[in-house]
N, C-alpha and C. Protein backbone atom coordinates (compact mmCIF):
# COMPACT_ATOMS: atom_id res chain seq x y z
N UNK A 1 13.59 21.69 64.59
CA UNK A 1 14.14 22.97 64.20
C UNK A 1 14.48 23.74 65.47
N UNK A 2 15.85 24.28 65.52
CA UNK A 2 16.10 24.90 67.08
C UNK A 2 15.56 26.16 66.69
N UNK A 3 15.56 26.79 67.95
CA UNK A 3 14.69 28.41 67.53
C UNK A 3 16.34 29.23 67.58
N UNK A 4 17.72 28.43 67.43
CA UNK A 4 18.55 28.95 67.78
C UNK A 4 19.21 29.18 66.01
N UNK A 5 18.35 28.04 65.29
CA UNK A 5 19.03 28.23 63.82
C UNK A 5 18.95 29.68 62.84
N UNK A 6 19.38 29.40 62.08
CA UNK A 6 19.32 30.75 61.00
C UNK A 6 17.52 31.18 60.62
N UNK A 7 17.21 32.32 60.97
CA UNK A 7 16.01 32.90 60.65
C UNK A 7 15.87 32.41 59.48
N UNK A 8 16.53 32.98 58.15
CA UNK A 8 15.95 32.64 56.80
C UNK A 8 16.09 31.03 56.51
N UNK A 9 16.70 30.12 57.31
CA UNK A 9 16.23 28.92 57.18
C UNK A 9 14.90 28.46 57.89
N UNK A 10 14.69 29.26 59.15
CA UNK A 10 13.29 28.60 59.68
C UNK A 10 12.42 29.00 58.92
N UNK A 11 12.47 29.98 58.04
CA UNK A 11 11.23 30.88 57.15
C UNK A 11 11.11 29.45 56.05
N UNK A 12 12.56 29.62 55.59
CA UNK A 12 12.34 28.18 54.12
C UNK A 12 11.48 27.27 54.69
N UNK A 13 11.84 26.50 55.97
CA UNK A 13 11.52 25.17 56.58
C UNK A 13 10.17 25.66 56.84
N UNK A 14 9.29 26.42 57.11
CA UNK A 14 8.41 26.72 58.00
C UNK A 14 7.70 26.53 56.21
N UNK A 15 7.97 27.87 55.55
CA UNK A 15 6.76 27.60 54.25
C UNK A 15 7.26 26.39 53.69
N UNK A 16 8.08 25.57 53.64
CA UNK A 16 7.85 24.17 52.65
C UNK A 16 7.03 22.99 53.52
N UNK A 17 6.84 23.57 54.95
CA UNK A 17 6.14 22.68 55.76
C UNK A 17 4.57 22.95 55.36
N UNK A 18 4.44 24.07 55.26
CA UNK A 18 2.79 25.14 54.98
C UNK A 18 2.64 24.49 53.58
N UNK A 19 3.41 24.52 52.67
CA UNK A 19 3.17 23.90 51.55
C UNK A 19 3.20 22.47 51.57
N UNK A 20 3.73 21.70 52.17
CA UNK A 20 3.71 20.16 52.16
C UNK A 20 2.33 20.07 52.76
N UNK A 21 1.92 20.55 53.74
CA UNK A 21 0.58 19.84 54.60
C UNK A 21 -0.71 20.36 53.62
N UNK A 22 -0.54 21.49 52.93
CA UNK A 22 -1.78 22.12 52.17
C UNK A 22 -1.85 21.23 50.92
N UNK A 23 -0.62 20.83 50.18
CA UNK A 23 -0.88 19.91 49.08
C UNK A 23 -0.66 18.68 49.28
N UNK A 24 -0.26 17.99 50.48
CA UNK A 24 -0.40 16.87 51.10
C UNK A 24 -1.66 15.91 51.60
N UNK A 25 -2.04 17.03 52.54
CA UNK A 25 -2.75 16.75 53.16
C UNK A 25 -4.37 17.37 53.19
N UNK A 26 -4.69 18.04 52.32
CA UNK A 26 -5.58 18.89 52.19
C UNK A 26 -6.14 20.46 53.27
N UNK A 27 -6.68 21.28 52.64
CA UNK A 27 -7.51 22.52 53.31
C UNK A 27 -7.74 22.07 54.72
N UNK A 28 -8.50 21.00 54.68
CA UNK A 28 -9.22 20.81 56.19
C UNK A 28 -8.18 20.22 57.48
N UNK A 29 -6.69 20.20 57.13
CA UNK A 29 -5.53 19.53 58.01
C UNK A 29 -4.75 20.36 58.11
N UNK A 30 -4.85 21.75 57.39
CA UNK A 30 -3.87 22.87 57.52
C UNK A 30 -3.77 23.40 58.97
N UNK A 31 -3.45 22.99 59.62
CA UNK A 31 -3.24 23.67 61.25
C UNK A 31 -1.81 24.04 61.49
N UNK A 32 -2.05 25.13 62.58
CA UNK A 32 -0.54 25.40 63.17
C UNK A 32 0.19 23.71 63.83
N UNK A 33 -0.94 23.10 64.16
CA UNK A 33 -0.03 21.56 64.63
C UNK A 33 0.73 20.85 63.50
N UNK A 34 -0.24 20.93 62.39
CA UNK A 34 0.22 20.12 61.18
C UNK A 34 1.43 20.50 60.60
N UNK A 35 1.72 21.73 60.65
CA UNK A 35 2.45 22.62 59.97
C UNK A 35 3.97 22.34 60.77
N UNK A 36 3.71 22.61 62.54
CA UNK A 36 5.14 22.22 63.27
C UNK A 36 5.02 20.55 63.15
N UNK A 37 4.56 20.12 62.89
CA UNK A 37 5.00 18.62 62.79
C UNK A 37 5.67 18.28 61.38
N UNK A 38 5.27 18.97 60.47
CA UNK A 38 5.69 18.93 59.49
C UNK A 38 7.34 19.17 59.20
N UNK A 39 7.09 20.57 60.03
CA UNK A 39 8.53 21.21 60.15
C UNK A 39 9.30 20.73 61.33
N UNK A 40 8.65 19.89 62.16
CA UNK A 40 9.92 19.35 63.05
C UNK A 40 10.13 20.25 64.22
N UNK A 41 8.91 21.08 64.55
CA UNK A 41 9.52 22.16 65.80
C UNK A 41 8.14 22.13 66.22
N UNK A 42 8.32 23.27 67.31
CA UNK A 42 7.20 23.76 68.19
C UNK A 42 5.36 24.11 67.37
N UNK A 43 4.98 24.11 67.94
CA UNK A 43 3.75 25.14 67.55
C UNK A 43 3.74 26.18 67.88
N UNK A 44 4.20 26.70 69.06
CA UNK A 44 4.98 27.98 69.58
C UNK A 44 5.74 28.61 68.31
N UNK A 45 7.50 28.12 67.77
CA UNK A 45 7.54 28.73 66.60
C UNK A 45 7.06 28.83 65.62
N UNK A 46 5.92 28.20 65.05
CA UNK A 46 4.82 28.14 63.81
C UNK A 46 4.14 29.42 63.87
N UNK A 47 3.68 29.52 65.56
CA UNK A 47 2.54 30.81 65.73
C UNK A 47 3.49 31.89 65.85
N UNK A 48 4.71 32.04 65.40
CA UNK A 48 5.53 33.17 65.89
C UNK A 48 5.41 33.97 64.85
N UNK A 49 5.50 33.20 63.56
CA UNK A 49 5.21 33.24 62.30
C UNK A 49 3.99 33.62 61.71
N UNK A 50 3.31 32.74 61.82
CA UNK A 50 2.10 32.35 61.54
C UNK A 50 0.89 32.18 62.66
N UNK A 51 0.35 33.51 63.11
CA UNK A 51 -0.45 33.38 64.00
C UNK A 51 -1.74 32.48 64.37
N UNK A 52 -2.08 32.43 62.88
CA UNK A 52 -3.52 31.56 62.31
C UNK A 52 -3.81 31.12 61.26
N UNK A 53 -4.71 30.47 61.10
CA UNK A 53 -4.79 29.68 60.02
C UNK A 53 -4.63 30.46 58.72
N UNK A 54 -5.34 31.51 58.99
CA UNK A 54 -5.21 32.48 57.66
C UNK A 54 -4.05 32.89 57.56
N UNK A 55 -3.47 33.01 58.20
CA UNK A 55 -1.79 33.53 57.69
C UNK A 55 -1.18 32.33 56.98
N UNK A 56 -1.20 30.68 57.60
CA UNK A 56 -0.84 30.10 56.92
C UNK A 56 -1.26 29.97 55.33
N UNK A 57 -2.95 30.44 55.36
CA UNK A 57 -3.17 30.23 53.49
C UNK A 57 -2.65 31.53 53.06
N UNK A 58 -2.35 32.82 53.67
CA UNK A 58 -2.40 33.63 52.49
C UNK A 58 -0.73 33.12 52.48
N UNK A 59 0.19 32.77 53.34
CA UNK A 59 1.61 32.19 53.33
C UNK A 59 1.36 31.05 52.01
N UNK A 60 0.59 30.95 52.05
CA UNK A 60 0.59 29.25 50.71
C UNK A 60 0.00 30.02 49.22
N UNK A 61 -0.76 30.97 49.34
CA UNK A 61 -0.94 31.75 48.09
C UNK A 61 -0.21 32.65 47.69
N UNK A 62 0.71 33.12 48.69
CA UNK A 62 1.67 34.22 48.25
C UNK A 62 2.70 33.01 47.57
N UNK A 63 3.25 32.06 48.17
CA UNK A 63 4.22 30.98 47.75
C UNK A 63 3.54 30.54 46.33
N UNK A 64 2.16 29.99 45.75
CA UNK A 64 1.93 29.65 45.17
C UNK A 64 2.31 30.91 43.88
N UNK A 65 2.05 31.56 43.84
CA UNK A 65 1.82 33.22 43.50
C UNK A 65 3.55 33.70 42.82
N UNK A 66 4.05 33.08 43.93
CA UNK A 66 5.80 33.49 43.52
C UNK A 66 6.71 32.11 42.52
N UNK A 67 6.21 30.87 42.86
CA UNK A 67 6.50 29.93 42.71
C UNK A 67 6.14 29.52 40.79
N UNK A 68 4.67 30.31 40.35
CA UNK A 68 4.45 30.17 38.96
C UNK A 68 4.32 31.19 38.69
N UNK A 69 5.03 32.49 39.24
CA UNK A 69 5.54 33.89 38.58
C UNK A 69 7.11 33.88 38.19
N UNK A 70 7.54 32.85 38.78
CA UNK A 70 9.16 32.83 38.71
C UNK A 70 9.48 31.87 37.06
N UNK A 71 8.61 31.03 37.31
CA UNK A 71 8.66 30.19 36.31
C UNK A 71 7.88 30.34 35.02
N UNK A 72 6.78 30.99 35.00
CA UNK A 72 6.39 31.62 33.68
C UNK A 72 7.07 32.86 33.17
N UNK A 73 7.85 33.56 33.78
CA UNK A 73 8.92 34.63 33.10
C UNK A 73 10.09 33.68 32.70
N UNK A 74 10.76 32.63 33.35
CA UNK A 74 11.73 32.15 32.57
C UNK A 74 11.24 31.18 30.96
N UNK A 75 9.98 30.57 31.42
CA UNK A 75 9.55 29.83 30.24
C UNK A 75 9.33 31.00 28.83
N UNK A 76 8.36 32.13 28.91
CA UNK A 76 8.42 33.28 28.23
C UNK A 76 9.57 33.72 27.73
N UNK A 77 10.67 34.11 28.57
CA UNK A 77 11.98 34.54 28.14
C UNK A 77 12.65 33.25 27.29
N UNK A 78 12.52 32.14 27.09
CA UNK A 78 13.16 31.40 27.02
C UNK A 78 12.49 30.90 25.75
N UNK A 79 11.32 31.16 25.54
CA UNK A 79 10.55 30.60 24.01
C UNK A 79 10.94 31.86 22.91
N UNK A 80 10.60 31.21 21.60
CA UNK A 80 11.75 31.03 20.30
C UNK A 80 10.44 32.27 19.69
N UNK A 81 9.19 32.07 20.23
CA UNK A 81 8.05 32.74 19.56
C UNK A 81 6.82 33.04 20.44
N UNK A 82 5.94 34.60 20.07
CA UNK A 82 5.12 34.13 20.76
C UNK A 82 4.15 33.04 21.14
N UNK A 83 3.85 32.24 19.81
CA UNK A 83 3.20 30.66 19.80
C UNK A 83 3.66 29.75 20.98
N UNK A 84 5.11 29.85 21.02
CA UNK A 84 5.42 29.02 21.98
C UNK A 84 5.09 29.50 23.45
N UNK A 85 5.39 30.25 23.62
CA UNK A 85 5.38 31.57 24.49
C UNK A 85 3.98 31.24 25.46
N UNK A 86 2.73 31.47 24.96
CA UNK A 86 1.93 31.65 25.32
C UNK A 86 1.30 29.91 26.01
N UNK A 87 2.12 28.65 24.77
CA UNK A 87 1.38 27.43 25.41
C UNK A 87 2.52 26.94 26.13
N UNK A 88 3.64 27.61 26.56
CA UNK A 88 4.17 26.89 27.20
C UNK A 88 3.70 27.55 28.83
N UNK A 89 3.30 28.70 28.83
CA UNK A 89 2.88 29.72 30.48
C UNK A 89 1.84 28.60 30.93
N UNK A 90 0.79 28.53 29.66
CA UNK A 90 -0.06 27.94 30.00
C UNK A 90 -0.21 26.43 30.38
N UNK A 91 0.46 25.70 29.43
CA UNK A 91 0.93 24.05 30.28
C UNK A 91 1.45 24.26 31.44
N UNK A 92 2.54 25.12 31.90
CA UNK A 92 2.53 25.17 32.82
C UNK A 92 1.67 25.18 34.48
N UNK A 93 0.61 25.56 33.86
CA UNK A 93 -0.29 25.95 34.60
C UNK A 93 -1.41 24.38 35.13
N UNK A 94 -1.30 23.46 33.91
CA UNK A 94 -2.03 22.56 34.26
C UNK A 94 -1.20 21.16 35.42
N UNK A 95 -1.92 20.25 35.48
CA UNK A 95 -1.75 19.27 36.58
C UNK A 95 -0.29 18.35 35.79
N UNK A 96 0.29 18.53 35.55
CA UNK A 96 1.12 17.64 34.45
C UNK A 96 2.04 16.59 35.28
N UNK A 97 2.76 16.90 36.58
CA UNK A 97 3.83 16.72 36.97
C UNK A 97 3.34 16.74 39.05
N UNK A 98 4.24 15.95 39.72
CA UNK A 98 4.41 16.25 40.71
C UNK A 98 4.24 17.26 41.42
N UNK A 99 4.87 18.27 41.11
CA UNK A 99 4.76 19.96 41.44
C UNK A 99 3.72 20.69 41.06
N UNK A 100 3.10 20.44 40.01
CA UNK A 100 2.11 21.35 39.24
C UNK A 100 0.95 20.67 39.89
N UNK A 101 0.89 19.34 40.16
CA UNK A 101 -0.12 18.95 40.72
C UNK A 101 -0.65 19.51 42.34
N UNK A 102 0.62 19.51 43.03
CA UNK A 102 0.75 20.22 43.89
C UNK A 102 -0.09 21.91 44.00
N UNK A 103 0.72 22.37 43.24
CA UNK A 103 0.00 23.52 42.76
C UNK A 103 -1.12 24.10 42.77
N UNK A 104 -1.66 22.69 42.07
CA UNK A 104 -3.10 23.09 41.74
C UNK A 104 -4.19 22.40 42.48
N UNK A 105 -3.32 21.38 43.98
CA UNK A 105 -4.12 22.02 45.13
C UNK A 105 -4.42 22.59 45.93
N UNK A 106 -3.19 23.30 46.13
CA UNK A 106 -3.03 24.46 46.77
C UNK A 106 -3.94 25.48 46.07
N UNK A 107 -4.09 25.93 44.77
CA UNK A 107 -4.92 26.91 44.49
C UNK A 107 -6.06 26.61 45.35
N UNK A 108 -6.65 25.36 44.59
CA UNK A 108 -7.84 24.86 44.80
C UNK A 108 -8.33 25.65 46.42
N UNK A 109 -7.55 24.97 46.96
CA UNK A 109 -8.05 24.90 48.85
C UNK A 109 -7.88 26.43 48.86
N UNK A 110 -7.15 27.12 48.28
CA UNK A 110 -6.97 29.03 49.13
C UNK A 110 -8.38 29.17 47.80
N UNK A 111 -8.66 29.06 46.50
CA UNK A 111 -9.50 29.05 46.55
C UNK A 111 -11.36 28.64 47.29
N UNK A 112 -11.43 27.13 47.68
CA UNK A 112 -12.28 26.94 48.72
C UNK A 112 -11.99 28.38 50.05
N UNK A 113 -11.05 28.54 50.70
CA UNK A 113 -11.53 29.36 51.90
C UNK A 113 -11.86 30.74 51.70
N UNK A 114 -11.06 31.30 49.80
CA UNK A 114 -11.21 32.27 49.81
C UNK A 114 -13.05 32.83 50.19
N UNK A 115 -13.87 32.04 49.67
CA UNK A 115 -15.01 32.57 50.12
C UNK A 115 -15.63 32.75 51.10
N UNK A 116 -16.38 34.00 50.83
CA UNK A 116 -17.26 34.42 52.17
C UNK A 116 -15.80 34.99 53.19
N UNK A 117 -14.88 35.31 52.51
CA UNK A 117 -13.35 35.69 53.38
C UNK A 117 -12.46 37.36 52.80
N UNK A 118 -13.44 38.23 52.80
CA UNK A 118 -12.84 39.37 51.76
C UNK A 118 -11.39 39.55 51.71
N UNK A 119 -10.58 39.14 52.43
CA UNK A 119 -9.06 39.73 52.87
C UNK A 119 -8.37 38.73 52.08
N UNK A 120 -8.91 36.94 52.10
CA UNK A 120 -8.23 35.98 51.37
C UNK A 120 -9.02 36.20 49.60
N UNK A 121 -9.97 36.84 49.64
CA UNK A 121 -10.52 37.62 47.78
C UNK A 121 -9.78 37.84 47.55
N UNK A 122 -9.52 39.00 48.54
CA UNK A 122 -8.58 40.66 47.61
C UNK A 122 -7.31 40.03 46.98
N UNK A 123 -6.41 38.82 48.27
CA UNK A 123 -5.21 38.47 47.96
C UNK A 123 -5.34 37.67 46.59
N UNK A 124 -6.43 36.55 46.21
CA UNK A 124 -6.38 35.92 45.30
C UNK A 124 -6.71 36.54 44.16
N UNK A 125 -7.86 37.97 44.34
CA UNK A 125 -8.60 38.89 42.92
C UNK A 125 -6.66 39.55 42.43
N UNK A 126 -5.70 39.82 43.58
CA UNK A 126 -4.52 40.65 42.67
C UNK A 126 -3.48 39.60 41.88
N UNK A 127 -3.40 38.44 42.74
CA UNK A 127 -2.62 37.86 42.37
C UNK A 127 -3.05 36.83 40.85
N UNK A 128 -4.57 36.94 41.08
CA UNK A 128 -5.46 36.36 39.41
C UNK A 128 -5.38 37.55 38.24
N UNK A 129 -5.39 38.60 38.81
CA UNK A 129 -5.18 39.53 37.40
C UNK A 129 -3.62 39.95 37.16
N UNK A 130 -2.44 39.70 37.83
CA UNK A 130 -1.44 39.69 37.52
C UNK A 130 -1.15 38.32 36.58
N UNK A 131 -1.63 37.40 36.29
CA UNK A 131 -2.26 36.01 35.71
C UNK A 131 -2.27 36.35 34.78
N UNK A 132 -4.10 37.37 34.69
CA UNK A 132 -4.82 37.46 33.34
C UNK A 132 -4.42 38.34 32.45
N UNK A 133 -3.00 39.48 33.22
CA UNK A 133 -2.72 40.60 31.90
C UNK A 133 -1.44 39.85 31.90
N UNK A 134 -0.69 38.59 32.73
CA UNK A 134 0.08 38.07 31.05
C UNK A 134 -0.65 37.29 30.34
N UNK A 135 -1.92 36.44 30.19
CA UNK A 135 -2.29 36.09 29.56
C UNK A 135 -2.91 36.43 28.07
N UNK A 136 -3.22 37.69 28.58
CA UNK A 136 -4.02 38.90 27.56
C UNK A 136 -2.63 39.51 27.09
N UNK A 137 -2.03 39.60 27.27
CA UNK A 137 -0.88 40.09 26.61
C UNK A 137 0.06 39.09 26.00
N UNK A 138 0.38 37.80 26.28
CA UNK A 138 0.80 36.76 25.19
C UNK A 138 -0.07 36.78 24.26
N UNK A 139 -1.79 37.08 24.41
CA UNK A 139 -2.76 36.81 23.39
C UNK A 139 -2.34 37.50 22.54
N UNK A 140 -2.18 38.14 22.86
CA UNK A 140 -2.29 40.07 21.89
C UNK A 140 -1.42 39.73 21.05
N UNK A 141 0.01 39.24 21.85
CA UNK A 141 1.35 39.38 20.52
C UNK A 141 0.78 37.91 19.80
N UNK A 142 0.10 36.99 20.05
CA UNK A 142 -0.01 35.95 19.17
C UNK A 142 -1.09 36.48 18.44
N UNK A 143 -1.85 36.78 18.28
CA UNK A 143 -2.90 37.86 17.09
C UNK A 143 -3.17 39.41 17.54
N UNK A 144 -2.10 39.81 17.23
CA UNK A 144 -1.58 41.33 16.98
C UNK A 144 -3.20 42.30 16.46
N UNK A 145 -3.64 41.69 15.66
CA UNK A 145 -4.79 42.37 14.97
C UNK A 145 -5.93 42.11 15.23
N UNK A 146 -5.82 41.38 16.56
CA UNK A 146 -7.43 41.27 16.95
C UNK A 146 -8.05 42.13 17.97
N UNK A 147 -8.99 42.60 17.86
CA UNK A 147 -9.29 43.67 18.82
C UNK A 147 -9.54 43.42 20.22
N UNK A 148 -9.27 44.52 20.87
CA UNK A 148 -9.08 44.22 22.26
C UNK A 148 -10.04 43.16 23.56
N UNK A 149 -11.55 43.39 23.06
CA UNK A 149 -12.08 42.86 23.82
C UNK A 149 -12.09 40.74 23.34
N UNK A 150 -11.72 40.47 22.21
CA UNK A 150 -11.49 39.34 21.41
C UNK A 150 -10.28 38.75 22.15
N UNK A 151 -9.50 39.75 22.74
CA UNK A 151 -8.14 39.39 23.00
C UNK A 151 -8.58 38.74 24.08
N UNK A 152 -8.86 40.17 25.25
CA UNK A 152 -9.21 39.79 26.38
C UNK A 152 -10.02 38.07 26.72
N UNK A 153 -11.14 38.08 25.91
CA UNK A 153 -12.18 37.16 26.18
C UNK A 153 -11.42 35.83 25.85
N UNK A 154 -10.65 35.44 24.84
CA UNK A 154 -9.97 34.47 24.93
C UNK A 154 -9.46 34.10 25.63
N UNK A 155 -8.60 34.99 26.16
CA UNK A 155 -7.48 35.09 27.17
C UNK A 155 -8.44 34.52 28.37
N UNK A 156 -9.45 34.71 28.97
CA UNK A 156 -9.91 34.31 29.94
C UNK A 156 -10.63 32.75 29.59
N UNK A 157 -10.89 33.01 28.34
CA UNK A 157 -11.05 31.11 28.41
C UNK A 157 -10.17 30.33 28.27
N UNK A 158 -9.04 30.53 27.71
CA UNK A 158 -7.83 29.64 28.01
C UNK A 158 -7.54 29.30 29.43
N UNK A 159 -7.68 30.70 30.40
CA UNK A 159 -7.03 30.51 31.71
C UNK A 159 -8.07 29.71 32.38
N UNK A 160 -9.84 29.85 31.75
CA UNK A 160 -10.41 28.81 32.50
C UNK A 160 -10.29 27.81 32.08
N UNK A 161 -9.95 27.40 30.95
CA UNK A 161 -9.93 25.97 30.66
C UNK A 161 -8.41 25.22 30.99
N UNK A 162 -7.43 25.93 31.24
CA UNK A 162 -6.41 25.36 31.87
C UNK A 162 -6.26 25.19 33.49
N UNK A 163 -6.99 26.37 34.07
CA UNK A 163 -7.45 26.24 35.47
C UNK A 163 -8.42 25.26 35.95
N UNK A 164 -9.32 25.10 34.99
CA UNK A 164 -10.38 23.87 35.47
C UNK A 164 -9.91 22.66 35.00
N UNK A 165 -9.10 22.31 33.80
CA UNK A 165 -8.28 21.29 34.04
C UNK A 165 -7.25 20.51 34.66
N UNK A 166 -6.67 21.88 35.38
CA UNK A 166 -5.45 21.37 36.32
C UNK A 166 -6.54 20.79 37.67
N UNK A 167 -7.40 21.26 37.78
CA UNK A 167 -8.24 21.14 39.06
C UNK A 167 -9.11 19.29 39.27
N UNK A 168 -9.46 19.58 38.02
CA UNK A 168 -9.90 18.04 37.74
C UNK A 168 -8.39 17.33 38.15
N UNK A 169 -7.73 17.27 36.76
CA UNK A 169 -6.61 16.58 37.20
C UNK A 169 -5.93 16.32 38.89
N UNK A 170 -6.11 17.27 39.26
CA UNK A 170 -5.35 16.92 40.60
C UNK A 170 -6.22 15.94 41.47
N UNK A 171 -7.57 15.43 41.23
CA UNK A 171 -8.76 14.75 41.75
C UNK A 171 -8.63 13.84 41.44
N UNK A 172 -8.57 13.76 40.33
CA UNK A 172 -8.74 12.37 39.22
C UNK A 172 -7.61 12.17 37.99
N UNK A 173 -6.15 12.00 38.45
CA UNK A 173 -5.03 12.20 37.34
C UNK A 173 -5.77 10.86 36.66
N UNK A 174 -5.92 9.94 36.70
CA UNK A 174 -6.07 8.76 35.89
C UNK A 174 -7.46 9.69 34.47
N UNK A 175 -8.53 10.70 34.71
CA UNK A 175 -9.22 10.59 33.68
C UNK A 175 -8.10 11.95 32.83
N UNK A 176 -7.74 12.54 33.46
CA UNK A 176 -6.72 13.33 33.19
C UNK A 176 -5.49 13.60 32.86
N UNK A 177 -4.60 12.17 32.14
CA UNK A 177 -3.59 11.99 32.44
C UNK A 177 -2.45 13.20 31.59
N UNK A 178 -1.28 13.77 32.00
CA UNK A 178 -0.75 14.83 30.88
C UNK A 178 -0.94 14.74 29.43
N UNK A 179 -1.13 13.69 28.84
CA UNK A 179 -0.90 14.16 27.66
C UNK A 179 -2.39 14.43 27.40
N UNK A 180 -3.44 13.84 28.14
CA UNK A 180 -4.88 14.15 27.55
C UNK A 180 -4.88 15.32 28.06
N UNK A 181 -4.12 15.91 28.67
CA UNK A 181 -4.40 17.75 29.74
C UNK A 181 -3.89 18.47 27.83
N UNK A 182 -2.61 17.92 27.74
CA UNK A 182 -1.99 18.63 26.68
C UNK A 182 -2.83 18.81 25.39
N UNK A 183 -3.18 17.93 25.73
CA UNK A 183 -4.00 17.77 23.83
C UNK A 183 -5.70 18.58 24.21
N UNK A 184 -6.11 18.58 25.23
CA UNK A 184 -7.00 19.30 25.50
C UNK A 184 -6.27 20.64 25.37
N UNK A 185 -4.84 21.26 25.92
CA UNK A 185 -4.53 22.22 25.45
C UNK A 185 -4.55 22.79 24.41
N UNK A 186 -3.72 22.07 23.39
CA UNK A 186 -3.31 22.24 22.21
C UNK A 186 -4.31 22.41 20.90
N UNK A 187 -5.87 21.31 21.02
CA UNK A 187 -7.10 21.58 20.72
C UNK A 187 -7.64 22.72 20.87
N UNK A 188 -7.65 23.38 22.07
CA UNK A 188 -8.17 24.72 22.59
C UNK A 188 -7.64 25.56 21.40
N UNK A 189 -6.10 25.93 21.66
CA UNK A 189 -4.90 26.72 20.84
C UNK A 189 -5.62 26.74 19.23
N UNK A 190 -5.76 25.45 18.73
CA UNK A 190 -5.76 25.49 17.45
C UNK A 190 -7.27 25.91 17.42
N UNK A 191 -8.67 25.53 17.81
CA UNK A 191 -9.74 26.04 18.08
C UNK A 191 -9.58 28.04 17.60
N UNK A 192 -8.67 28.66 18.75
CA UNK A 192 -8.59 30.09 18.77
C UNK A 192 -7.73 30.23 17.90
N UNK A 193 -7.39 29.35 16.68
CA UNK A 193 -5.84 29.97 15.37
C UNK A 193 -5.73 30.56 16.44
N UNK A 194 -4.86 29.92 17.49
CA UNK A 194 -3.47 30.08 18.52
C UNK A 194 -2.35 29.66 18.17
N UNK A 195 -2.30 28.80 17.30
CA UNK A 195 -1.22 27.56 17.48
C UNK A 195 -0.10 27.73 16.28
């Protein structure tokens, strides 16, 4: 990468490098080296960017953050009902595919450092409750008449049981494979008259 090319291309190249080595390669290989090797340039321009390691994760949680905010408003906008609505945000969310798998190791690892790290919390506590009030709010329009704290509490076991499934899955896709993620979904759904 020349340091002579287009800024908003070294930004693209730089986070798809931050994202290739974090869901590539795991938490413990995330370095400014890994990252310019990835991207094909200096470590010099990596740190120009990205001073430290922590900039590179909260750079991989903000990406993660934008990456299944972009795509659960089009899936939402794009379903026929709230029923659909609500299990399609949420498949989304599990290990299903190439990308999602990805995904959900990247959570994983900014989860691992978030601890014992208040600054990488705060980033993951805003970007998890921007999560949990669409979740609580697909709930709501799929049982309109259930009271609020019913809503809520569901709403948070769906997101754990799709969060702790994508997580397995990304470890072990063989005990996990999509359609057993799905039907563990879809079980859940009908469990909560979701479905």
């Amino acid at each position: 990468m020349s340091r002579t090319a287009d800024p908003s291309a070294q930004q693209a190249q730089l986070s798809q490098a931050v994202w290739d080595v974090l869901a590539g390669q795991g938490l413990e290989r995330l370095t400014i080296r890994a990252v310019a090797a990835a991207a094909g340039c200096t470590t010099g321009l990596v740190m120009h960017r990205f001073p430290n390691r922590r900039a590179l994760l909260r750079h991989a949680r903000q990406l993660l953050h934008e990456r299944t905010r972009d795509r659960v408003e089009t899936l939402e906008t794009e379903s026929a009902s709230p029923q659909t609505a609500l299990r399609a945000v949420l498949a989304q969310a599990l290990a299903l595919d190439a990308e999602t798998t990805a995904e959900a190791i990247v959570w994983v690892g900014f989860l691992a450092s978030a601890v014992g790290d208040d600054e990488l919390t705060t980033l993951h506590q805003a970007n998890n409750q921007a999560w949990r009030e669409r979740i609580i709010r697909l709930v709501s329009a799929v049982a309109p008449r259930w009271p609020k704290d019913r809503v809520a509490t569901t709403a948070y076991a769906l997101i754990a049981m799709v969060e702790g499934t994508a997580a397995l899955a990304s470890t072990d896709p063989a005990a996990y494979p999509p359609t057993t993620q799905l039907a563990m979904l879809d079980t859940t759904l009908t469990a909560f008259a979701l479905s």
